[in-house]
N, C-alpha and C. Protein backbone atom coordinates (compact mmCIF):
# COMPACT_ATOMS: atom_id res chain seq x y z
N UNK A 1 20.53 -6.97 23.61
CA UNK A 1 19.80 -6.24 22.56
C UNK A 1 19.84 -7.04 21.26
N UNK A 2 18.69 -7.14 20.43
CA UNK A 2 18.49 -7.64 19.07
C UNK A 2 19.14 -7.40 18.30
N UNK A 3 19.81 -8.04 17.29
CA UNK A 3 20.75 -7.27 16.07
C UNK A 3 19.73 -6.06 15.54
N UNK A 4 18.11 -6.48 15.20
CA UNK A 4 17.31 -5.33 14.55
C UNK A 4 16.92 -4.15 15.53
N UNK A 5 17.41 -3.90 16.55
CA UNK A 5 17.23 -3.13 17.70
C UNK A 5 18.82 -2.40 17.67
N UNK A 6 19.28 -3.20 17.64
CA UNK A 6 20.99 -2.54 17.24
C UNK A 6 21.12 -1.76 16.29
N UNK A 7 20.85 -2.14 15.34
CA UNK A 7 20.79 -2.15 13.61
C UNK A 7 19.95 -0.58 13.69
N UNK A 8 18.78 -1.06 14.15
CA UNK A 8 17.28 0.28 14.46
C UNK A 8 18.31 1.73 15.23
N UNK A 9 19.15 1.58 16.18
CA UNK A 9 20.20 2.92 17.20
C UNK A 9 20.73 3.21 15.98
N UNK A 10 21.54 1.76 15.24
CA UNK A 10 22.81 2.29 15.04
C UNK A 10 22.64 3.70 13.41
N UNK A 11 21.49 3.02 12.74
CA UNK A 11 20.49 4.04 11.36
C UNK A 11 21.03 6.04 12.17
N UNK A 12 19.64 5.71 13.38
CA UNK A 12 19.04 7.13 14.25
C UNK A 12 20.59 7.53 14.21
N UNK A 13 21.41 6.64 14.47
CA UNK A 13 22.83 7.40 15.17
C UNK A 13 23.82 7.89 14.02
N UNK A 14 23.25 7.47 12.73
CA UNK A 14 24.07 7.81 11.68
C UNK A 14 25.45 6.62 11.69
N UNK A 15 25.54 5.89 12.14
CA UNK A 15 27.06 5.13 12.33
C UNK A 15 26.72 3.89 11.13
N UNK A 16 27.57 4.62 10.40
CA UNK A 16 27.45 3.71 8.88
C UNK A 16 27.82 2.13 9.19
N UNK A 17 29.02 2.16 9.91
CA UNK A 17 29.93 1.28 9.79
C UNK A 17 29.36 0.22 10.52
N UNK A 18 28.87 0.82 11.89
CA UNK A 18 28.19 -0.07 13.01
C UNK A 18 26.93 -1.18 11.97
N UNK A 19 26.29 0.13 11.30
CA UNK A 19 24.84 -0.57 10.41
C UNK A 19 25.37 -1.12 9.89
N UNK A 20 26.27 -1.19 8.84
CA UNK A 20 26.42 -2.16 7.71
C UNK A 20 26.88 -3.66 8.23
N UNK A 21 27.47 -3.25 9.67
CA UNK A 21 28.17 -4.92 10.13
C UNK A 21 26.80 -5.83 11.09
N UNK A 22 25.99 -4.59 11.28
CA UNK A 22 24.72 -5.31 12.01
C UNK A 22 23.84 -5.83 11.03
N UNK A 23 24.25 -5.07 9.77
CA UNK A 23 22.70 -5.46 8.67
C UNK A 23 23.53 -7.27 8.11
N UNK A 24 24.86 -7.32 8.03
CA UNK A 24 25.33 -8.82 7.81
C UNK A 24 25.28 -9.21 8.36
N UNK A 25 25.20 -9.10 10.19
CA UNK A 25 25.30 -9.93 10.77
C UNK A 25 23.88 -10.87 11.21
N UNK A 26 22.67 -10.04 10.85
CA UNK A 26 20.94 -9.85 10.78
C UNK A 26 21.21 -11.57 9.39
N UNK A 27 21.40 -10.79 8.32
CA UNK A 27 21.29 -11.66 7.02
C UNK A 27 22.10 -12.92 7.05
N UNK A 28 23.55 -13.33 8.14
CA UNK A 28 24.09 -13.94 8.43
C UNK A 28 23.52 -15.35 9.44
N UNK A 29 22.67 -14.38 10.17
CA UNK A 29 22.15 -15.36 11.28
C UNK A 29 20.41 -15.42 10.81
N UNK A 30 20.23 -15.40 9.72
CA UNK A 30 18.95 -16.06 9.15
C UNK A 30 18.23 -14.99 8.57
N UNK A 31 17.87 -13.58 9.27
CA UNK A 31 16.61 -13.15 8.84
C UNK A 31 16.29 -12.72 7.77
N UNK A 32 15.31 -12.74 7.21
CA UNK A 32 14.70 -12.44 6.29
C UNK A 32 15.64 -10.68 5.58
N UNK A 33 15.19 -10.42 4.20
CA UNK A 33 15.79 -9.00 3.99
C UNK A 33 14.52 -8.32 4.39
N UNK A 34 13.28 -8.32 4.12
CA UNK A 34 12.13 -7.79 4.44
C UNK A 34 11.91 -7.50 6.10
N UNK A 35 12.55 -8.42 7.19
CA UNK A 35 13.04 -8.88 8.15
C UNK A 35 13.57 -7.25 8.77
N UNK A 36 15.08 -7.48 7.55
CA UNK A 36 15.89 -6.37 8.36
C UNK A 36 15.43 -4.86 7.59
N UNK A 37 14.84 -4.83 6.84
CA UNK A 37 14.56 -3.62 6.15
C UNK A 37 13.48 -2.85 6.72
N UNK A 38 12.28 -3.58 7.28
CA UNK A 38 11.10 -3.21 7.77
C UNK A 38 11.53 -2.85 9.61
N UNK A 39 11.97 -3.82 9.72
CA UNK A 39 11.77 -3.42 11.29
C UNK A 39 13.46 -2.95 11.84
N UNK A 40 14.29 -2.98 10.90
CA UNK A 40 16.07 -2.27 11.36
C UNK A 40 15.72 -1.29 10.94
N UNK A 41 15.42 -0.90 9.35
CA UNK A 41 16.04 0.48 8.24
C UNK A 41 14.55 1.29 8.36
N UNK A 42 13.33 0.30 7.39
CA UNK A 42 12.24 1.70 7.82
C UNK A 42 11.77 2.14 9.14
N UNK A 43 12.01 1.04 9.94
CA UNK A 43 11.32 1.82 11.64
C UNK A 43 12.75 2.56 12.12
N UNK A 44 13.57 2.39 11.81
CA UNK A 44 14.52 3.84 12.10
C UNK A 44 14.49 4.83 11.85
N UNK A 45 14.17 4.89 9.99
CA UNK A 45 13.67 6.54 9.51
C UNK A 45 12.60 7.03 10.07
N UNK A 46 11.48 5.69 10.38
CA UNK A 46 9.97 6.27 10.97
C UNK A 46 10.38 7.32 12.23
N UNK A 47 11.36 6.79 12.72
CA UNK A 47 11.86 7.26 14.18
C UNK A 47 12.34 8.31 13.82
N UNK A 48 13.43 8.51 12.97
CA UNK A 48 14.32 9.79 12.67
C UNK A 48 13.18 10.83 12.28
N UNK A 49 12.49 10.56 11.24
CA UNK A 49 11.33 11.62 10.90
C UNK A 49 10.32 12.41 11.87
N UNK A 50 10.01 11.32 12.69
CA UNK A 50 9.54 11.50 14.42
C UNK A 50 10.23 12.77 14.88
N UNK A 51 11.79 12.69 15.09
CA UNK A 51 12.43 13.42 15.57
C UNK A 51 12.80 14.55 15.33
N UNK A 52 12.75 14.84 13.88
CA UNK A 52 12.96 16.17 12.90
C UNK A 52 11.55 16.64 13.37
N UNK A 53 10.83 15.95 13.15
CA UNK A 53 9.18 16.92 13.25
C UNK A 53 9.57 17.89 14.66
N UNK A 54 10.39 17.09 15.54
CA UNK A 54 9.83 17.36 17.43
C UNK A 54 10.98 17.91 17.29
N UNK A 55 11.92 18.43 16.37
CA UNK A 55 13.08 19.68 16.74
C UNK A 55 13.92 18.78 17.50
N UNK A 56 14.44 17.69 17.47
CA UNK A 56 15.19 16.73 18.18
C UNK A 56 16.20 16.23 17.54
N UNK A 57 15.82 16.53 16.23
CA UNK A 57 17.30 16.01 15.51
C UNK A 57 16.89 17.09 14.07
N UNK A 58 18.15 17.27 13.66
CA UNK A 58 19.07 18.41 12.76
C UNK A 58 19.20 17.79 11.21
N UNK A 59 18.96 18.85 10.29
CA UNK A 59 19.15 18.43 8.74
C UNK A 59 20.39 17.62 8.52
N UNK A 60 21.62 17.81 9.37
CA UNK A 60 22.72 16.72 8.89
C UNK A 60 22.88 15.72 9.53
N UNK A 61 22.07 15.70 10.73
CA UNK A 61 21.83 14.52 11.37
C UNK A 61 20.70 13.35 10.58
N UNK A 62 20.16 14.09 9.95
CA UNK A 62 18.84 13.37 9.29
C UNK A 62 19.40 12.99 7.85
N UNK A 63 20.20 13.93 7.26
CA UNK A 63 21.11 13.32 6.06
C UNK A 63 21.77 11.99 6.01
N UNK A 64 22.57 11.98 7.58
CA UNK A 64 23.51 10.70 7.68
C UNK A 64 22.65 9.76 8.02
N UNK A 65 21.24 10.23 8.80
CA UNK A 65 20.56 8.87 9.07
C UNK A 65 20.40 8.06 7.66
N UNK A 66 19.76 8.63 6.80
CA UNK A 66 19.77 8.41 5.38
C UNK A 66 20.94 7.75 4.57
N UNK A 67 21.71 8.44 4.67
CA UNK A 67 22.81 7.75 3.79
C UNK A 67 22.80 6.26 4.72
N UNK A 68 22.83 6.38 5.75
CA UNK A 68 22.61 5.03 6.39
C UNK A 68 22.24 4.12 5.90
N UNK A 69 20.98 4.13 6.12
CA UNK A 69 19.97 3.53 5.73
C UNK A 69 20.20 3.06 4.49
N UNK A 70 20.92 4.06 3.00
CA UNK A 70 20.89 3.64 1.89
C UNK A 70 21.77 2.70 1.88
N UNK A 71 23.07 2.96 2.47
CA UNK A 71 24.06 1.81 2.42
C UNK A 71 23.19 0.05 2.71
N UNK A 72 22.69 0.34 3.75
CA UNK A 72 22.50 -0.90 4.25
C UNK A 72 21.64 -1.40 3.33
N UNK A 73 20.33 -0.77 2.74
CA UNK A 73 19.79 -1.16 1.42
C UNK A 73 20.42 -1.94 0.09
N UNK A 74 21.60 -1.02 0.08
CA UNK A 74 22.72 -1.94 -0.76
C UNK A 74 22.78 -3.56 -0.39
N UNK A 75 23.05 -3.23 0.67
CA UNK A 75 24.05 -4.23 1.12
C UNK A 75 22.49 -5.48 1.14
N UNK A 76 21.71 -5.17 1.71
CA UNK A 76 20.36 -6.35 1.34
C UNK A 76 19.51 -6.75 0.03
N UNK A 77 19.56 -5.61 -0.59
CA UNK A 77 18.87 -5.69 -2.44
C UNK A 77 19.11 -6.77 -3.11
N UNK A 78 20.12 -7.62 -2.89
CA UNK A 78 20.50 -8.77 -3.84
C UNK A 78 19.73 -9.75 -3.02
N UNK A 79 19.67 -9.78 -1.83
CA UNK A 79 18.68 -11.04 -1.04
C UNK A 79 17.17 -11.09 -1.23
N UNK A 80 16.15 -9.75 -1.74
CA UNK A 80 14.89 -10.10 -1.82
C UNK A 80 14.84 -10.71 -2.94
N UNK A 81 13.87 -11.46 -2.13
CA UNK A 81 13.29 -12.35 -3.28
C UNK A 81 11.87 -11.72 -3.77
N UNK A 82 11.14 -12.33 -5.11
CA UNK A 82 10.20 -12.24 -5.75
C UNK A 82 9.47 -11.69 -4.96
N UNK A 83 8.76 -10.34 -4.79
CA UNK A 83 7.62 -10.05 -3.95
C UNK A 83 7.94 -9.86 -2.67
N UNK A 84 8.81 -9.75 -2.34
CA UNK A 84 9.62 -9.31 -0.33
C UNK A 84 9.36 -8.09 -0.37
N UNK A 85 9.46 -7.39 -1.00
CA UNK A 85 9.76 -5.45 -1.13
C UNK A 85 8.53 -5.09 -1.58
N UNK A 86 7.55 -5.05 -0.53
CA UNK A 86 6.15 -4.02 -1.38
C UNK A 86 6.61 -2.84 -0.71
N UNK A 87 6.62 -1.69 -1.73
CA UNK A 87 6.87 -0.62 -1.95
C UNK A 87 5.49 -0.04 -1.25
N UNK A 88 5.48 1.38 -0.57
CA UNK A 88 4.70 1.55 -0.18
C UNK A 88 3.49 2.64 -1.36
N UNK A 89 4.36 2.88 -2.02
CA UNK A 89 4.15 3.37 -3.03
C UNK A 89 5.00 4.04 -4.29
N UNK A 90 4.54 4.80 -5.24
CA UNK A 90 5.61 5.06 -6.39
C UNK A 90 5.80 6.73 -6.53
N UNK A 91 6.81 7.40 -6.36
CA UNK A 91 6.69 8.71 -6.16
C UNK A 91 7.62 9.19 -7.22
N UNK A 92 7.20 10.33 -8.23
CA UNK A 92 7.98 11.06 -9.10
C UNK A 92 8.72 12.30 -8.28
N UNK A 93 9.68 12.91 -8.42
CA UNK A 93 9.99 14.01 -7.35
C UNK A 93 10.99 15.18 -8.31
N UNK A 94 11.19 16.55 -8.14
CA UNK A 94 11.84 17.05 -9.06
C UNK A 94 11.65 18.19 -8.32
N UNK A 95 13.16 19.32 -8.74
CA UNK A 95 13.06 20.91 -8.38
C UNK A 95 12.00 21.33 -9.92
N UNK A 96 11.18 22.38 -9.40
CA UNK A 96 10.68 22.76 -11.01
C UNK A 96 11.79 23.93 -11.61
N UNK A 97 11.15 24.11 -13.20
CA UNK A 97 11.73 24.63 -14.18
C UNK A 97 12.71 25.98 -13.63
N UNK A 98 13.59 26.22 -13.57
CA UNK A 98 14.22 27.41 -13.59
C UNK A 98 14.91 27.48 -12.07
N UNK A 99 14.97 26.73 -11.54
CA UNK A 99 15.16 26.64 -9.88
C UNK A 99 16.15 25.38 -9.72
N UNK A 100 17.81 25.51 -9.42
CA UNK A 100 18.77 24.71 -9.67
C UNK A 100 18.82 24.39 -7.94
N UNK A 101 17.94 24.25 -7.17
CA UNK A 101 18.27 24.37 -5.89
C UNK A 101 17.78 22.54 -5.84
N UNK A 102 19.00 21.39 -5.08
CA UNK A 102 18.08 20.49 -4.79
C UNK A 102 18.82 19.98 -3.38
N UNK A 103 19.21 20.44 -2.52
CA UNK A 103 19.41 19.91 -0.96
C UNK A 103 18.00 19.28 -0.43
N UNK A 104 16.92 20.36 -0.18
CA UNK A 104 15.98 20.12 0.04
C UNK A 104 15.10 18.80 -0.49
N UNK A 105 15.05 19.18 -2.11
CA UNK A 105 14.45 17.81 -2.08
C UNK A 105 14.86 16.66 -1.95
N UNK A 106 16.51 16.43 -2.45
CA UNK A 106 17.30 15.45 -2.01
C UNK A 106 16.77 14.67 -0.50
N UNK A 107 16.62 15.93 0.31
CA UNK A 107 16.57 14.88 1.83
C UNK A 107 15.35 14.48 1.65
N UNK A 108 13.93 15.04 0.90
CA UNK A 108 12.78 14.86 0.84
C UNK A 108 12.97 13.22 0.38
N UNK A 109 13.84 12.92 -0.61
CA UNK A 109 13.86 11.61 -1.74
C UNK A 109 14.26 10.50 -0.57
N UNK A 110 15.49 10.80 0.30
CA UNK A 110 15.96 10.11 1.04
C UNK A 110 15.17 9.65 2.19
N UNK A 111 14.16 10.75 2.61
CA UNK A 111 13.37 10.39 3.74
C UNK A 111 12.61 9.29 3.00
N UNK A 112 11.80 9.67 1.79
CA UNK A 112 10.81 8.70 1.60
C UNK A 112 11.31 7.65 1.16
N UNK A 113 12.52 7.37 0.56
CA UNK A 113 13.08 6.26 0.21
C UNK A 113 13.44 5.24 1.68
N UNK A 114 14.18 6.15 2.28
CA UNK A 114 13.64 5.21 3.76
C UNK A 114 12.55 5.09 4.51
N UNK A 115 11.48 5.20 4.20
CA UNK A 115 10.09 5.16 4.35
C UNK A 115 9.18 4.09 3.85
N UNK A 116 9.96 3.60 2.50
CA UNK A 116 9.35 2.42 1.76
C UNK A 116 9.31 2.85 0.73
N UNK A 117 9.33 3.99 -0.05
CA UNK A 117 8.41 4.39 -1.58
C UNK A 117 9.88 4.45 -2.49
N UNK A 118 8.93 3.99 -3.57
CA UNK A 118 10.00 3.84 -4.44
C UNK A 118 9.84 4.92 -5.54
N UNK A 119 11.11 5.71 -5.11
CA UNK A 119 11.71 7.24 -6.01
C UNK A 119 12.45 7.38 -7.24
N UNK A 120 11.38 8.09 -8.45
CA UNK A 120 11.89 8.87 -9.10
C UNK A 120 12.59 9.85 -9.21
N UNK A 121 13.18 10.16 -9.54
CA UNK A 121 14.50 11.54 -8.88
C UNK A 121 14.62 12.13 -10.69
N UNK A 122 14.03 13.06 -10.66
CA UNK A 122 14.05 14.21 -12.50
C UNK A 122 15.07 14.87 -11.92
N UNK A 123 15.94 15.53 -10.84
CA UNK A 123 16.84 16.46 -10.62
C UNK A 123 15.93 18.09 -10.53
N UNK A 124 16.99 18.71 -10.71
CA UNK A 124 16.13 20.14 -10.64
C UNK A 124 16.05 20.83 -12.01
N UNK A 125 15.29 21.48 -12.48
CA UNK A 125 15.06 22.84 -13.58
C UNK A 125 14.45 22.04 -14.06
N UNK A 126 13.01 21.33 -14.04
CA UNK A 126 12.02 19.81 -14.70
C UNK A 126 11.00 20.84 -15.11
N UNK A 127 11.09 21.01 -16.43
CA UNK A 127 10.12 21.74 -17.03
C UNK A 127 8.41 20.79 -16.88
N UNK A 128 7.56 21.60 -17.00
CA UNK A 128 5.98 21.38 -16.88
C UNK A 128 5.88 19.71 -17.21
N UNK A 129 6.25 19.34 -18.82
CA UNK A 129 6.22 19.04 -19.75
C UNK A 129 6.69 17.32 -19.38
N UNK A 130 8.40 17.62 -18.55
CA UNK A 130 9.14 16.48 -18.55
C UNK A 130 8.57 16.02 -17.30
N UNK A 131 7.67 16.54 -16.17
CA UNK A 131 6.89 16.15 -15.23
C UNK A 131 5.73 15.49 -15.92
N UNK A 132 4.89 15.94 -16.55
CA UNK A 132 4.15 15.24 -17.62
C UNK A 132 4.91 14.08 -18.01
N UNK A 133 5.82 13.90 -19.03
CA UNK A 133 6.14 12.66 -19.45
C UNK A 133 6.43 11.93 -18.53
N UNK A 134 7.03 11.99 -17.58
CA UNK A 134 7.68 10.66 -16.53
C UNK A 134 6.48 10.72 -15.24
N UNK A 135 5.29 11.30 -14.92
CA UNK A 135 4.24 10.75 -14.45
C UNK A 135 3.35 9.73 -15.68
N UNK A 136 3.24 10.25 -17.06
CA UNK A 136 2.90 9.13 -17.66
C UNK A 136 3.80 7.78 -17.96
N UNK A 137 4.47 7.46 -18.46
CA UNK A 137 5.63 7.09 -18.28
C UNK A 137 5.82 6.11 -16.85
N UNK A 138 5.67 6.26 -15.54
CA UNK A 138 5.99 5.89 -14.54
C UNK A 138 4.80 5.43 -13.45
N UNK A 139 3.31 6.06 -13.75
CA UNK A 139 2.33 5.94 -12.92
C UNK A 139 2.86 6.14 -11.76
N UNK A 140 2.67 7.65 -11.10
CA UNK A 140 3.20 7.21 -10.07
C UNK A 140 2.24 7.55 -8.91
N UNK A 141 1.87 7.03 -7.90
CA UNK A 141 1.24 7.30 -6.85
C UNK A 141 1.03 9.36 -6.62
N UNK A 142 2.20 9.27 -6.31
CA UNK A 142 2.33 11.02 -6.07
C UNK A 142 3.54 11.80 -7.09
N UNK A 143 2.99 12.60 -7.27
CA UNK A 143 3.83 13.39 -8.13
C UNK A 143 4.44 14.91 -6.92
N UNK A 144 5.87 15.09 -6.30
CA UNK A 144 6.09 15.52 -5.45
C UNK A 144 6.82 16.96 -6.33
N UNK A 145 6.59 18.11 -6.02
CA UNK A 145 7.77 19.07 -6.95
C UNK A 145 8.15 20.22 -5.35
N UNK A 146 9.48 20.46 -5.80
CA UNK A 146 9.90 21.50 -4.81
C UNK A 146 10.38 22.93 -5.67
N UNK A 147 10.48 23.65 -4.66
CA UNK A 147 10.79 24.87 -5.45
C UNK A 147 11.46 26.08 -4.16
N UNK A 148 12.30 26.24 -4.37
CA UNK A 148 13.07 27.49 -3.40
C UNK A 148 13.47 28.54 -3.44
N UNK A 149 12.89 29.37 -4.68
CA UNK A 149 12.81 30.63 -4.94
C UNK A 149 11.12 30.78 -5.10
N UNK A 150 10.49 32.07 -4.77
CA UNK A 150 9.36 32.72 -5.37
C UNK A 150 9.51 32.43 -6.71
N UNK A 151 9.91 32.97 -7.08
CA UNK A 151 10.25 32.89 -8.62
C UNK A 151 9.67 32.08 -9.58
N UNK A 152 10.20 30.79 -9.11
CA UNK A 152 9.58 29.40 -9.96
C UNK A 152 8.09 29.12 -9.24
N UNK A 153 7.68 29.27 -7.87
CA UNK A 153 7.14 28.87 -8.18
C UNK A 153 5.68 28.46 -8.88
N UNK A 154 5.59 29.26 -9.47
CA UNK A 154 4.91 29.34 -10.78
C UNK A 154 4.79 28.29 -11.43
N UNK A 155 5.87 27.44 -11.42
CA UNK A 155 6.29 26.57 -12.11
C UNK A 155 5.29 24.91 -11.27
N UNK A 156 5.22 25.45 -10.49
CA UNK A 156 3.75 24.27 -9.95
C UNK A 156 2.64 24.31 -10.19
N UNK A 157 1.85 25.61 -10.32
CA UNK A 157 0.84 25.88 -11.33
C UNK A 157 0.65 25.42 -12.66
N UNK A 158 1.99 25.66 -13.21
CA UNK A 158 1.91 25.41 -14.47
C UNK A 158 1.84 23.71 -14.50
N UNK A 159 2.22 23.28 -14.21
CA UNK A 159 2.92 21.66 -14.03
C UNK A 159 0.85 20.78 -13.67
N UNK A 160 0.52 21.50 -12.52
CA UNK A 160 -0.60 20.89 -12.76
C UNK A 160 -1.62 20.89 -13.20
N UNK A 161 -1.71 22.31 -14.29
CA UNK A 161 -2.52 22.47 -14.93
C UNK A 161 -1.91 21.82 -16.46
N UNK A 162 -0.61 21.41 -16.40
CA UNK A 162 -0.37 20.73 -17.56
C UNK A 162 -1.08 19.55 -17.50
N UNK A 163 -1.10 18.92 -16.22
CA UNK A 163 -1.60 17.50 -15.94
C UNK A 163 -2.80 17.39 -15.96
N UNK A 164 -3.66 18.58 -15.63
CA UNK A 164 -5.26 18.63 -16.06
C UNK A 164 -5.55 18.29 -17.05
N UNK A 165 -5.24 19.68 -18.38
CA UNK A 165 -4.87 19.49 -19.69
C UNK A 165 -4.95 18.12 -20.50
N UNK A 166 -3.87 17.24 -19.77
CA UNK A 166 -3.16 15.90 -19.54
C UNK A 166 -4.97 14.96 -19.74
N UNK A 167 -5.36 15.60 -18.70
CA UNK A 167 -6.51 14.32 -18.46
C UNK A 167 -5.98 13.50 -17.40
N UNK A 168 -4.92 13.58 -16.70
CA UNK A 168 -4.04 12.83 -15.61
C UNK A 168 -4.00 13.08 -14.38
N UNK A 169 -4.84 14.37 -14.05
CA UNK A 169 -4.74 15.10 -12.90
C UNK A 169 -5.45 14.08 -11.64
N UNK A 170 -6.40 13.35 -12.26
CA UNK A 170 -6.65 12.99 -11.20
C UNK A 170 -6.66 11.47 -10.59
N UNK A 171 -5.54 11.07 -10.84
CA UNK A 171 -4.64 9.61 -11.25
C UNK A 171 -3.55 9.84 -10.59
N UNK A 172 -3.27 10.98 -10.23
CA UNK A 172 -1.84 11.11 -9.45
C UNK A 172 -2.00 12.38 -7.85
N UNK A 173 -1.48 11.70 -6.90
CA UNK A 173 -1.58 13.52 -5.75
C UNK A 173 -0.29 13.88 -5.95
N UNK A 174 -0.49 15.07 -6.21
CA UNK A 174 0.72 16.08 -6.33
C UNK A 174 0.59 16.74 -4.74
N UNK A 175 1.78 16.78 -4.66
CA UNK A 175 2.72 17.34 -3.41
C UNK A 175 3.63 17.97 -3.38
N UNK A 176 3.64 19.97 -2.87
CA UNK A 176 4.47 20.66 -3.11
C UNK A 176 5.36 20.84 -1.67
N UNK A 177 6.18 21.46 -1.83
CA UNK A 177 6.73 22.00 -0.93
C UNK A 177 8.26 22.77 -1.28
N UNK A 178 8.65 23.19 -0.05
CA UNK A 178 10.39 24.95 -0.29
C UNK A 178 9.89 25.42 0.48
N UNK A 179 11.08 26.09 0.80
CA UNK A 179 11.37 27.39 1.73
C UNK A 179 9.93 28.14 1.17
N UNK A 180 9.65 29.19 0.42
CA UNK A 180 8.93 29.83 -0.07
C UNK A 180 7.21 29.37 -0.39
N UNK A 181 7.03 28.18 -0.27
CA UNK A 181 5.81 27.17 -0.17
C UNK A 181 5.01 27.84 0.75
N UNK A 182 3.32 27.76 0.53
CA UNK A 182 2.94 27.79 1.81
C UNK A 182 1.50 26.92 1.52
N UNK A 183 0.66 26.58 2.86
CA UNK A 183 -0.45 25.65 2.55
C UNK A 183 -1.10 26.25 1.51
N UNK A 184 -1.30 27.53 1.70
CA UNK A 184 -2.42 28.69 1.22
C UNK A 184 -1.85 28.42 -0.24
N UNK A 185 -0.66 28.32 -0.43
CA UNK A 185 -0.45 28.56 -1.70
C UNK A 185 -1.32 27.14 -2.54
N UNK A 186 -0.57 26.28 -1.66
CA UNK A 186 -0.94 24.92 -2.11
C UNK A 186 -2.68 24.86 -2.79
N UNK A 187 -3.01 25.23 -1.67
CA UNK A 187 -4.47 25.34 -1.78
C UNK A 187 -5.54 25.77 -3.01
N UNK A 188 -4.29 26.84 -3.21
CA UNK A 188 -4.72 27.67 -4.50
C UNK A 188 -4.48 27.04 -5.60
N UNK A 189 -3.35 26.44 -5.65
CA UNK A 189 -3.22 25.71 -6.65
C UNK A 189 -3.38 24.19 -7.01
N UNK A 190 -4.82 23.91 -6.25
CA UNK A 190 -5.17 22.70 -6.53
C UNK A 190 -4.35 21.45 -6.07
N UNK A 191 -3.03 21.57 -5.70
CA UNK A 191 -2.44 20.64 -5.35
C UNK A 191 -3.37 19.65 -3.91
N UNK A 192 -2.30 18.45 -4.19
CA UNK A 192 -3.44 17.38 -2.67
C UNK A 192 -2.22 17.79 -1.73
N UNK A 193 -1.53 17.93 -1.42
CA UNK A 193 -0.84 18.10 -0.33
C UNK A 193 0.16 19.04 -0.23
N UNK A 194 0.33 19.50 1.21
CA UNK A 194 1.86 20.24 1.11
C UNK A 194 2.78 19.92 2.26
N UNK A 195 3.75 20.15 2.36
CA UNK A 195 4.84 19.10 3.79
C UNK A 195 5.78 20.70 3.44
N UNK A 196 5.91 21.26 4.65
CA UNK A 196 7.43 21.96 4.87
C UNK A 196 8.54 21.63 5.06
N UNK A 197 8.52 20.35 5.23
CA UNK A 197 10.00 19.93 5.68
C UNK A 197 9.83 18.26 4.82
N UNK A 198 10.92 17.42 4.95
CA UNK A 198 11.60 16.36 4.79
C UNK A 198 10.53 15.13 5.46
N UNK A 199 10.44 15.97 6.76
CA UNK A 199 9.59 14.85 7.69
C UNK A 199 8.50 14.70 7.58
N UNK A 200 7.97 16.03 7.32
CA UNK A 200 6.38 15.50 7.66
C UNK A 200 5.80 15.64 5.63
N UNK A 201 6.77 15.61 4.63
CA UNK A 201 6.61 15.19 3.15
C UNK A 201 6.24 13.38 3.93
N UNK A 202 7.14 12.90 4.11
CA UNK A 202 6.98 11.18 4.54
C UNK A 202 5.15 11.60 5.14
N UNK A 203 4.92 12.00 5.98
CA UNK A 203 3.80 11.64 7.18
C UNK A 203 2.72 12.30 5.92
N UNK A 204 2.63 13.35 5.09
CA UNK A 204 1.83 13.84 4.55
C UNK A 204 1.43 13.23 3.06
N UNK A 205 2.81 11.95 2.64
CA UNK A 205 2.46 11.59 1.94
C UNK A 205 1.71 9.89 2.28
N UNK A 206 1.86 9.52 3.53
CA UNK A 206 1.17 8.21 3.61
C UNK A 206 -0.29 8.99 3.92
N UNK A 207 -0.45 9.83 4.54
CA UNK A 207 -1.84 10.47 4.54
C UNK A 207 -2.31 10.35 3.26
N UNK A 208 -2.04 11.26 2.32
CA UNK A 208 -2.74 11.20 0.92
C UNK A 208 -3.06 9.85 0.34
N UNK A 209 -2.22 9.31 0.80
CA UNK A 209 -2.34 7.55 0.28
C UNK A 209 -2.68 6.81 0.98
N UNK A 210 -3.12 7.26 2.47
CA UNK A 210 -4.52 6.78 3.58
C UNK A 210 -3.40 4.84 3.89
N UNK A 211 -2.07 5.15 3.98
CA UNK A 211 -1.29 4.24 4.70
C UNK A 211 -0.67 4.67 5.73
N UNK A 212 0.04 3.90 6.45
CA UNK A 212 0.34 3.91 7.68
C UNK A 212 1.98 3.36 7.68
């Protein structure tokens, strides 16, 4: 078996320790970081995300795939060179205003970060306003907000009608999702996309951005 075939189990399997000695041993015996990142770390999450969709693998199974993955990112970041890392895109992400809940989007950040896209992370209770500033501020491909009470979310309405307002609305796809989310809602509120879960946020956001 290939170190990037090794490397690719050892992500799915969560085994930190295994990845981190396969991702040196990859960078040791020549390959590229783009090398081990593309075809060890993102075609593993592609896989793990695969698997969450198909009820095959579990939120803490999909956590550790992640932390995985991030380690080994560490461990390669100092080797790209100039232009190795095209990002697949630029994503802002945040709980909205009044809603301290962030498990959910956390794994959302982690999926897409092992996916290729490069994440903004506002944390949770991100008023209308501070979503506004750091989509201007950041240009970002998609502007992602979660929310896990009814309660807030209100607080996505508001957010993209700030960005209308803005004149920005249509420079960025916003992408909601929570427990409490639904398409219909989405729909209503003008948003471009909605993902229920972790996995298919990744699959729903290369859709909007018509990549693969």
């Amino acid at each position: 078996m290939s170190d990037l075939k090794a490397l690719n189990e050892a992500v799915i399997k969560g085994d930190i320790q295994t990845a981190l000695m396969l991702t040196q041993n990859a960078m040791d015996a020549g390959k590229k970081a783009h090398e081990v990142l593309d075809q060890g770390l993102i075609a593993a999450m592609d896989q793990v995300g695969d698997k969450f969709a198909k009820g095959e693998m579990f939120v803490p199974q999909m956590l550790r795939s992640a932390k995985t993955m991030q380690e080994c990112v560490k461990l390669i970041k100092p080797q790209f060179q100039e232009g190795d890392f095209k990002s697949k895109g630029k994503v802002v992400i945040g709980t909205v205003k009044g809603d301290l809940h962030d498990i959910g989007k956390n794994l959302v950040s982690m999926m897409m970060e092992g996916a290729g896209f490069t994440m903004t992370d506002l944390g949770v209770d991100v008023s209308a306003d501070t979503f506004l500033q750091k989509v201007q501020e950041v240009e970002p491909d998609i502007l992602a907000m979660s929310a896990l009470l009814s309660t807030t979310m209100p607080g996505m309405r508001e957010t993209i009608e700030t960005l209308r307002k803005a004149g920005i609305k249509d420079k960025v796809m916003v992408m909601i999702g929570g427990a409490p989310v639904t398409a219909n809602f989405a729909s209503e509120i003008k948003a471009d996309a909605y993902a229920p879960d972790a996995g298919s946020a990744v699959i729903e956001a290369k859709k909007v951005l018509g990549i693969s």
